[in-house]
Protein backbone atom coordinates (compact mmCIF):
# COMPACT_ATOMS: atom_id res chain seq x y z
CA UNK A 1 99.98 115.66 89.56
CA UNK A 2 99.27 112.25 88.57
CA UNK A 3 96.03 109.83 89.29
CA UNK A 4 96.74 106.36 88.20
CA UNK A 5 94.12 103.37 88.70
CA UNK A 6 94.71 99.94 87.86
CA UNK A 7 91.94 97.99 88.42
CA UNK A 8 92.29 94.35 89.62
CA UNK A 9 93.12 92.51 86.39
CA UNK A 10 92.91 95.14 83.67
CA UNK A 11 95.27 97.48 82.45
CA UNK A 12 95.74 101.30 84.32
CA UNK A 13 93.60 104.26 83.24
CA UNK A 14 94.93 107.55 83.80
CA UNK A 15 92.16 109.35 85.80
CA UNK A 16 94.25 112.57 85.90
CA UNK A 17 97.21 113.89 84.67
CA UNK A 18 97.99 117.87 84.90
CA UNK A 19 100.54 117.85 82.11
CA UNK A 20 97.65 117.07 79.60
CA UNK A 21 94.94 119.12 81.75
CA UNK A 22 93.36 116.53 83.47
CA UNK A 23 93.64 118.61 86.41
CA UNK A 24 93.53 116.63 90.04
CA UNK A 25 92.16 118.34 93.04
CA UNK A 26 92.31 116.71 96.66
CA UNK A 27 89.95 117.32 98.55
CA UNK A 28 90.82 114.82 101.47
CA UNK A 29 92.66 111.60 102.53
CA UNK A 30 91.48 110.06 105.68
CA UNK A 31 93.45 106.85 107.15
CA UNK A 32 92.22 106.02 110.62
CA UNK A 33 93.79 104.02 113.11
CA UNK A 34 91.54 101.29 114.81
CA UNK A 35 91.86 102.00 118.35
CA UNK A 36 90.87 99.49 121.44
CA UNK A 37 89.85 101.01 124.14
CA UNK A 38 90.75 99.20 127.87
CA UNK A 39 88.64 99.87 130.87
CA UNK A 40 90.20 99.19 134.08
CA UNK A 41 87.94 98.10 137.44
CA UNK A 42 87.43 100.59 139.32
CA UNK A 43 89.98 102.47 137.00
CA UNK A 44 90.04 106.46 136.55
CA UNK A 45 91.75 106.25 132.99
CA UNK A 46 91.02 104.14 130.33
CA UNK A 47 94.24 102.68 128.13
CA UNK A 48 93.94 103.05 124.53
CA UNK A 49 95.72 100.34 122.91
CA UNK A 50 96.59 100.61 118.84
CA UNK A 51 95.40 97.72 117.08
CA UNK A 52 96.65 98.90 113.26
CA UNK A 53 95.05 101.04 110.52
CA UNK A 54 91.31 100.35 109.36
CA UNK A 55 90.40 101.76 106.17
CA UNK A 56 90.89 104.86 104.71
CA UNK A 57 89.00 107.22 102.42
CA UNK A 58 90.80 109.43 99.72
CA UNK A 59 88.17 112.30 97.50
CA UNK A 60 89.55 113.50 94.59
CA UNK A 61 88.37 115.98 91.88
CA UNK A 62 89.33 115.53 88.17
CA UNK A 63 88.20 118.50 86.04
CA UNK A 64 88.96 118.05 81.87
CA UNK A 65 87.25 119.84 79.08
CA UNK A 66 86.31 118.42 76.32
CA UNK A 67 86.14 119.57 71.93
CA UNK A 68 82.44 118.47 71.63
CA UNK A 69 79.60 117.93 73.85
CA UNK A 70 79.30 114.37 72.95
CA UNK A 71 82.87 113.34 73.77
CA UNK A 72 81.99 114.71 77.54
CA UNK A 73 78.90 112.58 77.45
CA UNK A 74 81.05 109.21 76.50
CA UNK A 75 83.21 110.19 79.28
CA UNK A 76 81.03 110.47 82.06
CA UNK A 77 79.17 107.16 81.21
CA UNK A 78 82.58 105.79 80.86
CA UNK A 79 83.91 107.34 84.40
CA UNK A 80 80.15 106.42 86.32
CA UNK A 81 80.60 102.92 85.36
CA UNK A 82 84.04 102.75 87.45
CA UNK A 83 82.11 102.66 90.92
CA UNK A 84 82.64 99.38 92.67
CA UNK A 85 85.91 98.35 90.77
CA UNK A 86 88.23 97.61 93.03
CA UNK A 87 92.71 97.62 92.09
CA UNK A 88 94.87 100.06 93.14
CA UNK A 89 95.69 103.67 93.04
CA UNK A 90 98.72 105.51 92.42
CA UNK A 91 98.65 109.66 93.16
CA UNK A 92 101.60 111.91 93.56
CA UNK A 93 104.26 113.89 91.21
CA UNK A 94 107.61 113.00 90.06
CA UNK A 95 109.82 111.91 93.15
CA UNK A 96 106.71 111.00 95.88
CA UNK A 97 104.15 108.72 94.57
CA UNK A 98 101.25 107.33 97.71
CA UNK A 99 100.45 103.77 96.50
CA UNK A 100 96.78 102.76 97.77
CA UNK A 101 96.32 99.29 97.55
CA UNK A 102 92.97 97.31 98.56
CA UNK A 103 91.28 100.38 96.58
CA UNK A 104 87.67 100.37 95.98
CA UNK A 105 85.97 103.18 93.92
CA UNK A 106 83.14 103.67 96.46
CA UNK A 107 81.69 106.60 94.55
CA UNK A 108 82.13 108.13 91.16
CA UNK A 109 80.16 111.69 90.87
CA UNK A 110 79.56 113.72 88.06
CA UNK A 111 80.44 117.14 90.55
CA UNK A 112 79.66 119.90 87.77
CA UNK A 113 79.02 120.03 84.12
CA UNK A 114 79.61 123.30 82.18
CA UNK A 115 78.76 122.94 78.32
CA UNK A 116 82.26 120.56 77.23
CA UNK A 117 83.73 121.55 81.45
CA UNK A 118 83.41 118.31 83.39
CA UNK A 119 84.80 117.82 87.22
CA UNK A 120 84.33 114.36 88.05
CA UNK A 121 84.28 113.82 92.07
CA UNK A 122 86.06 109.96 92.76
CA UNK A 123 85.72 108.79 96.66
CA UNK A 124 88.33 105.67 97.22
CA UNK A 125 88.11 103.41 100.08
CA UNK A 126 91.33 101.88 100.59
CA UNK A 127 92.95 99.04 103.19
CA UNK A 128 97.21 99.96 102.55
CA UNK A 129 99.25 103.52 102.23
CA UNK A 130 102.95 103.15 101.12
C-alpha cells in the first residue's frame, strides 16, 4: 500500500510504501455529508435535505525502522515539521488509488518509538474524495 503527499507547490514525499517497509496502517477515513435539517409548522417529521460533503478526516499509521538511532531522530523532526502543509494525498495499491485533494496535515504524531522502530500517526483533513 502506497501513501503519497504532494504538498501544494513542492515535489511528493512518499510517506509510506509497503514494498520498501514503510508499512501503512488505516486506522479511519471519515467523509461526512453536511445535512440541513427542515422543520415543518406544526410538522411531525422533519425533512433532511443533503447539501454536499463537508470535510473529511483520514488517520493513518506509518511504522519504518531505521539502521541507527540518529537516522530515526532526523526523521521524526523531518515528519513533525509536516503539520499544517496543506497539497494532496494519494493512498491505495496498484489498480484503486483514493485521491484527497484540499488535504491539510492537521496532526503529525510521533505514536511509538522503540530503539531504531518508529510509527508515525498522520491525521488529514481533507475537502474532495475521487
Amino acid at each position: 500500500m502506497n501513501l503519497i503527499w504532494t504538498p501544494t507547490g513542492l515535489a511528493a514525499v512518499p510517506l509510506g510504501d509497503d514494498s520498501v517497509k514503510k508499512t501503512v496502517i488505516v486506522e479511519s477515513l471519515d467523509a461526512p455529508a453536511l445535512i440541513q435539517k427542515l422543520l415543518y409548522f406544526r410538522g411531525v417529521n422533519a425533512r433532511l435535505i443533503p447539501r454536499g460533503g463537508d470535510e473529511g478526516v483520514f488517520t493513518t499509521v506509518v511504522q519504518q525502522s531505521f539502521a541507527t538511532t540518529d537516522l530515526a531522530s532526523a526523521y521524526i523532526k523531518t515528519e513533525l515539521a509536516r503539520s499544517g502543509q496543506a497539497g494532496t494525498l494519494a493512498w491505495g495499491r496498484v489498480g484503486v488509488i483514493f485521491t484527497f485533494t484540499g488535504a491539510v496535515i492537521r496532526r503529525v504524531t510521533l505514536a511509538e518509538l522503540d530503539g531504531v522502530k518508529i510509527r508515525m500517526r498522520y491525521t488529514f483533513g481533507f475537502a474532495g474524495l475521487t
